[in-house]
PDB file of N, CA and C in Angstrom:
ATOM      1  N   UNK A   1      -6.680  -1.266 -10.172  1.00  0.00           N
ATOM      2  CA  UNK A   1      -5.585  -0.351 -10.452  1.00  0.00           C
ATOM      3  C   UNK A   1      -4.278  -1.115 -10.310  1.00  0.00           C
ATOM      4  N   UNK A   2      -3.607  -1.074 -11.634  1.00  0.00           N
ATOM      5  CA  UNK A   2      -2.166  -1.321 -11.119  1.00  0.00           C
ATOM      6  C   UNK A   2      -1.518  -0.460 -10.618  1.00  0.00           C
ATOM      7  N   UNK A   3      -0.501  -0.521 -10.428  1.00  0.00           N
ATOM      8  CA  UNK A   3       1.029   0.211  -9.818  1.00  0.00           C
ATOM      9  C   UNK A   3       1.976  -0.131  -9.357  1.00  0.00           C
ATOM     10  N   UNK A   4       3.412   0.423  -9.716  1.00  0.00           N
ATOM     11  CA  UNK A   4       4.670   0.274  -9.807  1.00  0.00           C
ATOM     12  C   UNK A   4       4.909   0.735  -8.666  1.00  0.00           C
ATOM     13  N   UNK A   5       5.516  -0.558  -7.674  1.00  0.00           N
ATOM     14  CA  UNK A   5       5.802   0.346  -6.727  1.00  0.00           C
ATOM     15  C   UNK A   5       7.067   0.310  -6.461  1.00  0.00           C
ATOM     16  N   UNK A   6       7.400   0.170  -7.385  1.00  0.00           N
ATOM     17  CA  UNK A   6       9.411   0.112  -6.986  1.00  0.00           C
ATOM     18  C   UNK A   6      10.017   1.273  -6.623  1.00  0.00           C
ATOM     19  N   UNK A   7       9.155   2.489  -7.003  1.00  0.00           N
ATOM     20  CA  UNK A   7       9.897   3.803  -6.547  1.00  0.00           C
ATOM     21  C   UNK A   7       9.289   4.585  -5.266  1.00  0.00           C
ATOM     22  N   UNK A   8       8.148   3.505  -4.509  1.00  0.00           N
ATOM     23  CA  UNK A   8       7.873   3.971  -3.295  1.00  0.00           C
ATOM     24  C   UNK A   8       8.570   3.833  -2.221  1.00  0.00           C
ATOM     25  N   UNK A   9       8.938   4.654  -1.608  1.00  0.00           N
ATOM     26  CA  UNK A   9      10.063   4.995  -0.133  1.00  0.00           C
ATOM     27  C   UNK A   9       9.277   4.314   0.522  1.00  0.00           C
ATOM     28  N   UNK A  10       7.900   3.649   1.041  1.00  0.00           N
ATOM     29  CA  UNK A  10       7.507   3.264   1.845  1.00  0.00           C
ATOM     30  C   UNK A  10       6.872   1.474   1.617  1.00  0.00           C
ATOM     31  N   UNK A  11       7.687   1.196   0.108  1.00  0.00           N
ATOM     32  CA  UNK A  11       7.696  -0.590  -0.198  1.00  0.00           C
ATOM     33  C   UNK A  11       8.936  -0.931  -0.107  1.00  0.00           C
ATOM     34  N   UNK A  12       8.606  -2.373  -0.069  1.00  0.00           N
ATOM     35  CA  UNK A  12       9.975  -2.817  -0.597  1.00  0.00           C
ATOM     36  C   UNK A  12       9.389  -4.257  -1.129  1.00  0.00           C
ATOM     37  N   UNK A  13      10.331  -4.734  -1.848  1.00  0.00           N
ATOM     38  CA  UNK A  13      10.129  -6.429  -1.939  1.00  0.00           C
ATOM     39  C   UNK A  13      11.555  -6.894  -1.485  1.00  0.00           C
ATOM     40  N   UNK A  14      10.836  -8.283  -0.562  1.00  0.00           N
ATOM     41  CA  UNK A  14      12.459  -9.038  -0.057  1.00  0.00           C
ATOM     42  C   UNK A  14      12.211 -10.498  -1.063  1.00  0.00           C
ATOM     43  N   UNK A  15      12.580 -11.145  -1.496  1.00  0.00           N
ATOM     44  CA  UNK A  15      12.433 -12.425  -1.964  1.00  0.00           C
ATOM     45  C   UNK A  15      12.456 -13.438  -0.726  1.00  0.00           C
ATOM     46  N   UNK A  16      11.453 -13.996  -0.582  1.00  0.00           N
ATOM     47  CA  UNK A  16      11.061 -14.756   0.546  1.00  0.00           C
ATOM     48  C   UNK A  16      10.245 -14.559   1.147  1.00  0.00           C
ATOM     49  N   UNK A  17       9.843 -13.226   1.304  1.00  0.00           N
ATOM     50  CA  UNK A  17       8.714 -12.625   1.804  1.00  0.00           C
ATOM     51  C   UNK A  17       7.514 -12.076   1.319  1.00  0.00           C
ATOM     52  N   UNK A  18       6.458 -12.747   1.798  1.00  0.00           N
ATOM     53  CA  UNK A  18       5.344 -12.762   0.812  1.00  0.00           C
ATOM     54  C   UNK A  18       5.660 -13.011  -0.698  1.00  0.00           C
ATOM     55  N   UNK A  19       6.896 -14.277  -0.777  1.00  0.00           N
ATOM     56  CA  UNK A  19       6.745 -14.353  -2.128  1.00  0.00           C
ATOM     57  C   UNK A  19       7.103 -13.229  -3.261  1.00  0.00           C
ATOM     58  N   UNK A  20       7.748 -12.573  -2.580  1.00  0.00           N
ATOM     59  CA  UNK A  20       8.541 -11.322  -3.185  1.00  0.00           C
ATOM     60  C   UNK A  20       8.017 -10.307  -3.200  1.00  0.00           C
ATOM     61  N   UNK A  21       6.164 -10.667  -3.077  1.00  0.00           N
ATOM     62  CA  UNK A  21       5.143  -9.640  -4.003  1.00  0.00           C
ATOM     63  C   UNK A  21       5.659  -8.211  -2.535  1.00  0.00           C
ATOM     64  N   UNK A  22       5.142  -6.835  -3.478  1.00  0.00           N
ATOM     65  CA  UNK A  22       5.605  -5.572  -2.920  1.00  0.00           C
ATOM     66  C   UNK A  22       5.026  -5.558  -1.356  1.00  0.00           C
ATOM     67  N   UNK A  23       5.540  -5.161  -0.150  1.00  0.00           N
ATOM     68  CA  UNK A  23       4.627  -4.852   1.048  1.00  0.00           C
ATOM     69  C   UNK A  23       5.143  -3.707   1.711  1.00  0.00           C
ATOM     70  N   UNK A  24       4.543  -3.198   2.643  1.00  0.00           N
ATOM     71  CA  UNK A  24       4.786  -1.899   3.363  1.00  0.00           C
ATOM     72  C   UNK A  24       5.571  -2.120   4.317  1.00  0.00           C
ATOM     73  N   UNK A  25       7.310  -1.281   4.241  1.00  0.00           N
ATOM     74  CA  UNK A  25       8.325  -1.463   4.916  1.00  0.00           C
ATOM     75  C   UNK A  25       7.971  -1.732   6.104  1.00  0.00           C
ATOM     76  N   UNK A  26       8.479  -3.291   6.767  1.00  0.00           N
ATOM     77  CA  UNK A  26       8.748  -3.594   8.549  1.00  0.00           C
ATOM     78  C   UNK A  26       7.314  -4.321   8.330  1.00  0.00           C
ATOM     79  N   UNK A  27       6.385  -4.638   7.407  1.00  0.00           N
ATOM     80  CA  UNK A  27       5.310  -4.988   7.646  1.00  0.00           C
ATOM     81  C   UNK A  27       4.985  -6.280   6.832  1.00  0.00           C
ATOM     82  N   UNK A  28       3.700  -6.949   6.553  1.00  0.00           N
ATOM     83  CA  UNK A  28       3.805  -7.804   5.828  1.00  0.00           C
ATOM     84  C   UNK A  28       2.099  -7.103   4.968  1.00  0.00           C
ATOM     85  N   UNK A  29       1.753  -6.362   5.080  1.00  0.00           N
ATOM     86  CA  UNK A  29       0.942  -5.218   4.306  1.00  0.00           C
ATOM     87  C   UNK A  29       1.388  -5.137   3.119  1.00  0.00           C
ATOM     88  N   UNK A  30       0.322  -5.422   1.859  1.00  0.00           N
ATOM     89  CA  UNK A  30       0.558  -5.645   0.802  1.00  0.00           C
ATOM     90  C   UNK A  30       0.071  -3.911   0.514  1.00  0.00           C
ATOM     91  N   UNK A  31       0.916  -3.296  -0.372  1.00  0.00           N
ATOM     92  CA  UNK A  31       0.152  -1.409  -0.670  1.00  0.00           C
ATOM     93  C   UNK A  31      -0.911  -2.310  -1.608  1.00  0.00           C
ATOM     94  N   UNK A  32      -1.321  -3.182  -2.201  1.00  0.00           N
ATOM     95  CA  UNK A  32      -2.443  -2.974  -3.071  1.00  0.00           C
ATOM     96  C   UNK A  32      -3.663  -3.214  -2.209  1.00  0.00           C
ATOM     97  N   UNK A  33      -3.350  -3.938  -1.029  1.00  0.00           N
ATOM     98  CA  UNK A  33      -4.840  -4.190  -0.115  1.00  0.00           C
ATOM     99  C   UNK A  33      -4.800  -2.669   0.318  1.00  0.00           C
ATOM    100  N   UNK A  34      -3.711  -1.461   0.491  1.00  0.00           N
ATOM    101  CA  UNK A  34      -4.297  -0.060   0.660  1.00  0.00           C
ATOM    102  C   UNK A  34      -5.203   0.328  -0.038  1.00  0.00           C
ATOM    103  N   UNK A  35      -4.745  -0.181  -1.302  1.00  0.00           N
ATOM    104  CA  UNK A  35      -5.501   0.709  -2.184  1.00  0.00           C
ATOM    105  C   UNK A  35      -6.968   0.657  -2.550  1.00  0.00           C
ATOM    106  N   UNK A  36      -7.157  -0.911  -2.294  1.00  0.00           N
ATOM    107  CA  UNK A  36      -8.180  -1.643  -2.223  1.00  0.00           C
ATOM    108  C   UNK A  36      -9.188  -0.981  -1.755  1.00  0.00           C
ATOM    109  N   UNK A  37      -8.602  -1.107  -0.118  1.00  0.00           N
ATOM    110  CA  UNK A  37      -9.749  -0.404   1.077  1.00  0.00           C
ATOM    111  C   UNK A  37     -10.328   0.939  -0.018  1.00  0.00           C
ATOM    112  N   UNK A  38      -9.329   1.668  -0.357  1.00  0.00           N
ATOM    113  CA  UNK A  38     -10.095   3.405  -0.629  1.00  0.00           C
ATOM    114  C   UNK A  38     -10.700   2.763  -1.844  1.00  0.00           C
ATOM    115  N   UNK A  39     -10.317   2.126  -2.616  1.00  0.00           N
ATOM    116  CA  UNK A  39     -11.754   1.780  -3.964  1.00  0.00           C
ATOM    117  C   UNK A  39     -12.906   1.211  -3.452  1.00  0.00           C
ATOM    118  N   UNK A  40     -12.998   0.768  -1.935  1.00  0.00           N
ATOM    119  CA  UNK A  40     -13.816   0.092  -1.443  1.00  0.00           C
ATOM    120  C   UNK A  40     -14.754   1.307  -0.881  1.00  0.00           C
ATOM    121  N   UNK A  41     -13.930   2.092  -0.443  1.00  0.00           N
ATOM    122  CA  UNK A  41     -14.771   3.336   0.139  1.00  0.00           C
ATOM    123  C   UNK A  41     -14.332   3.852   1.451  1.00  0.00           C
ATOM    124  N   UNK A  42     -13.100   2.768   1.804  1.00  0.00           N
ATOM    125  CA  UNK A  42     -12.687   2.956   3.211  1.00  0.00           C
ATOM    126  C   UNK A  42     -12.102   4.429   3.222  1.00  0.00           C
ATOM    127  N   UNK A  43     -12.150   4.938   4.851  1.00  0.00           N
ATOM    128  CA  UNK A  43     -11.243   5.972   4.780  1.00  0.00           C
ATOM    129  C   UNK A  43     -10.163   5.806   5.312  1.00  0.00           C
ATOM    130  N   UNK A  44      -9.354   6.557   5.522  1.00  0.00           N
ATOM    131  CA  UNK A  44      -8.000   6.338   5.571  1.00  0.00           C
ATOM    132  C   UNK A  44      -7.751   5.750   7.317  1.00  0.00           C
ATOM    133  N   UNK A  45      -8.506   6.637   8.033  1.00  0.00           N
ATOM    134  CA  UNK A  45      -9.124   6.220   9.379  1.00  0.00           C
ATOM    135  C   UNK A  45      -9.677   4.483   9.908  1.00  0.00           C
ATOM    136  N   UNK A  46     -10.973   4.343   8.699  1.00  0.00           N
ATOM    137  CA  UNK A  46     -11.196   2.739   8.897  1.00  0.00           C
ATOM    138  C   UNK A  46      -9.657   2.005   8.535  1.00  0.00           C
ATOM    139  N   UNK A  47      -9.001   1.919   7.408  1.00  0.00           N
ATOM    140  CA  UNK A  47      -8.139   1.329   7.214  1.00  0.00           C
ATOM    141  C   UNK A  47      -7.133   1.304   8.246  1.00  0.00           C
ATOM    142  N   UNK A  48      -7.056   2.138   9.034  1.00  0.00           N
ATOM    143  CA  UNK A  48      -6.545   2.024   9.905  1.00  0.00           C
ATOM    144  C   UNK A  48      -5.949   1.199  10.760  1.00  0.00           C
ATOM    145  N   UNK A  49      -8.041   1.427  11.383  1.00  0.00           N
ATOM    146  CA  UNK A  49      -8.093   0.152  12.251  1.00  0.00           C
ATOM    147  C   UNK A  49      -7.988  -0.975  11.964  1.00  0.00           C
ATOM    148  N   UNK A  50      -8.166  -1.611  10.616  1.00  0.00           N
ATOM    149  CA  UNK A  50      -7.645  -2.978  10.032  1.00  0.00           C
ATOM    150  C   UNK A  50      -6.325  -3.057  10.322  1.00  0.00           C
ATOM    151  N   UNK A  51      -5.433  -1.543   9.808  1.00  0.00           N
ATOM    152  CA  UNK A  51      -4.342  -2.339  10.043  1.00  0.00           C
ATOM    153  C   UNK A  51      -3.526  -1.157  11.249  1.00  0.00           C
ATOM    154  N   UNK A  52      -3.546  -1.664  12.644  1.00  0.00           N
ATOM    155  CA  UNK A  52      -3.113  -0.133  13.523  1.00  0.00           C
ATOM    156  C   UNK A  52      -1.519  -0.257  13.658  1.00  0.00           C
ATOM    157  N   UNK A  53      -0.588  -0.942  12.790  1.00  0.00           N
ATOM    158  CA  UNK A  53       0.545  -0.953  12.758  1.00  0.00           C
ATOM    159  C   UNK A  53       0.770   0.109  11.192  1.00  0.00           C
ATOM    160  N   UNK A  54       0.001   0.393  10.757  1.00  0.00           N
ATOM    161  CA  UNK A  54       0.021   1.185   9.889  1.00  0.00           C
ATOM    162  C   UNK A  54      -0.311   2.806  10.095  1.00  0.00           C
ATOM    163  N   UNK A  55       0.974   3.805  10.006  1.00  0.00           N
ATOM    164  CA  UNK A  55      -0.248   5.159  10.575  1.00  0.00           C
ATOM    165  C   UNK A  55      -1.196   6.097   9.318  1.00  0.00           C
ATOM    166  N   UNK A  56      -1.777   6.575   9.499  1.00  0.00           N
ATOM    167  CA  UNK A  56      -3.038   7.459   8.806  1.00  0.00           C
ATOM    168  C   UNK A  56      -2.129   7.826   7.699  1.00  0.00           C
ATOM    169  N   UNK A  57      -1.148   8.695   8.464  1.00  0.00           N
ATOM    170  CA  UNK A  57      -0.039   9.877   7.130  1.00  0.00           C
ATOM    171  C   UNK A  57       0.334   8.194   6.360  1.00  0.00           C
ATOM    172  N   UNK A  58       0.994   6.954   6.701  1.00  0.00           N
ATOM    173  CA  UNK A  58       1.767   5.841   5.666  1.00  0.00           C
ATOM    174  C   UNK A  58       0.494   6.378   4.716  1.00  0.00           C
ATOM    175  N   UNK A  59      -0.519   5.519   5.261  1.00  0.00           N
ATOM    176  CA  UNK A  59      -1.950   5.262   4.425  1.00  0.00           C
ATOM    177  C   UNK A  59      -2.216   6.759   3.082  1.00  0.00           C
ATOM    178  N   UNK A  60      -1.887   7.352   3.654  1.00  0.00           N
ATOM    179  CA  UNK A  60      -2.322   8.891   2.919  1.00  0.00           C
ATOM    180  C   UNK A  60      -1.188   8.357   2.135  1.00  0.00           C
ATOM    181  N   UNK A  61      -0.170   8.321   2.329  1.00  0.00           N
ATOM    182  CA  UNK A  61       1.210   8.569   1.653  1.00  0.00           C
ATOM    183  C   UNK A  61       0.918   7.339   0.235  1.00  0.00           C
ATOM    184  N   UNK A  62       0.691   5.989   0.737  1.00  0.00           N
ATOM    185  CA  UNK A  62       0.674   4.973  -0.112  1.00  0.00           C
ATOM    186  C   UNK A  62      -0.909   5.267  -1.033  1.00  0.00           C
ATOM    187  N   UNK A  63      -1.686   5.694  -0.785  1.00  0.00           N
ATOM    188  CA  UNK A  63      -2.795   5.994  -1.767  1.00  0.00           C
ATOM    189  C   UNK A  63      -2.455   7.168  -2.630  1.00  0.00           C
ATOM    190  N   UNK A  64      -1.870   7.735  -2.463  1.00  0.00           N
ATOM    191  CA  UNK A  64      -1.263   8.853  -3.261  1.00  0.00           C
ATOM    192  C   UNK A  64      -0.175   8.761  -4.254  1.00  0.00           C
ATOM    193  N   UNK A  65       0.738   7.767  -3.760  1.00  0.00           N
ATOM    194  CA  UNK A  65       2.074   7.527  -4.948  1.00  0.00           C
ATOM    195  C   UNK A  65       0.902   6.266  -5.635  1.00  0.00           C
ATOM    196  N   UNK A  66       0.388   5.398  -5.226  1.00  0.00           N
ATOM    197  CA  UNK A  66      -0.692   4.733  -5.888  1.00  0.00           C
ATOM    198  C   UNK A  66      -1.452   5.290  -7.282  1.00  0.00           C
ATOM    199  N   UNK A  67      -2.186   6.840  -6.565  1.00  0.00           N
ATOM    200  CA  UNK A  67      -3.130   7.151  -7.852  1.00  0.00           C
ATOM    201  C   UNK A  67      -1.618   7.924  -8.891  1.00  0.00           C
ATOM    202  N   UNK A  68      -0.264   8.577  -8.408  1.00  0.00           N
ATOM    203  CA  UNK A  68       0.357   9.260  -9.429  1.00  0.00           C
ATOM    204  C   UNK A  68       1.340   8.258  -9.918  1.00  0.00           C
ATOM    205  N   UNK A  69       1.259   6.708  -9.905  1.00  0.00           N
ATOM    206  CA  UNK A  69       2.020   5.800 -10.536  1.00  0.00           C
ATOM    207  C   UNK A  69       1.049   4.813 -11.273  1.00  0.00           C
ATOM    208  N   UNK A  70      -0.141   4.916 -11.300  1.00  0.00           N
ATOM    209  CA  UNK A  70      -0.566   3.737 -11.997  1.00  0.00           C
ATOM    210  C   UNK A  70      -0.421   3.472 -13.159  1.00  0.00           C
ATOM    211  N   UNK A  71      -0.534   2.485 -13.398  1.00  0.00           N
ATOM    212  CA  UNK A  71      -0.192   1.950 -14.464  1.00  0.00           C
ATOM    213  C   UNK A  71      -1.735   1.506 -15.731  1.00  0.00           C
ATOM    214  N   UNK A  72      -1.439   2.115 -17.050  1.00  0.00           N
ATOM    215  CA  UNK A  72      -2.358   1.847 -17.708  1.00  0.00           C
ATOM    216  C   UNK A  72      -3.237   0.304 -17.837  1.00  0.00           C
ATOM    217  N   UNK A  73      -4.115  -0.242 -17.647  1.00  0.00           N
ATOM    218  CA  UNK A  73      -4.100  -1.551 -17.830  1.00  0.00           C
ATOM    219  C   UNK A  73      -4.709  -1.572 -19.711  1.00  0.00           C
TER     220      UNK A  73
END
């Protein structure tokens, strides 16, 4: 899945960081490894625990502007 995440309140890109590519504000969490986990099967819970600087509601929040922004490939 692609997606645009320039209009998510909860990305940003800095240039320098990670190479510009998009990550989850204060973090170095890329939203596409979110999205990953749930195509993987994770729940929002396991993903979690991968990442516990991340909370459940971000996770909910970033899989959701995810599935209503993707982008056609």
């Amino acid at each position: 899945m692609t997606v645009d995440w320039s209009e998510c309140e909860l990305v940003e890109c800095i240039a320098g960081k990670m190479g510009g590519r998009p990550v989850v504000k204060g973090t170095r969490i890329e939203p596409d490894v979110i999205v990953q986990e749930e195509e993987l099967g994770r729940t929002p819970e396991e993903t979690h625990a991968d990442f516990p600087t991340l909370p459940v509601d971000a996770i909910l929040r970033i899989r959701t502007f995810a599935h209503e922004h993707q982008i056609a490939a």
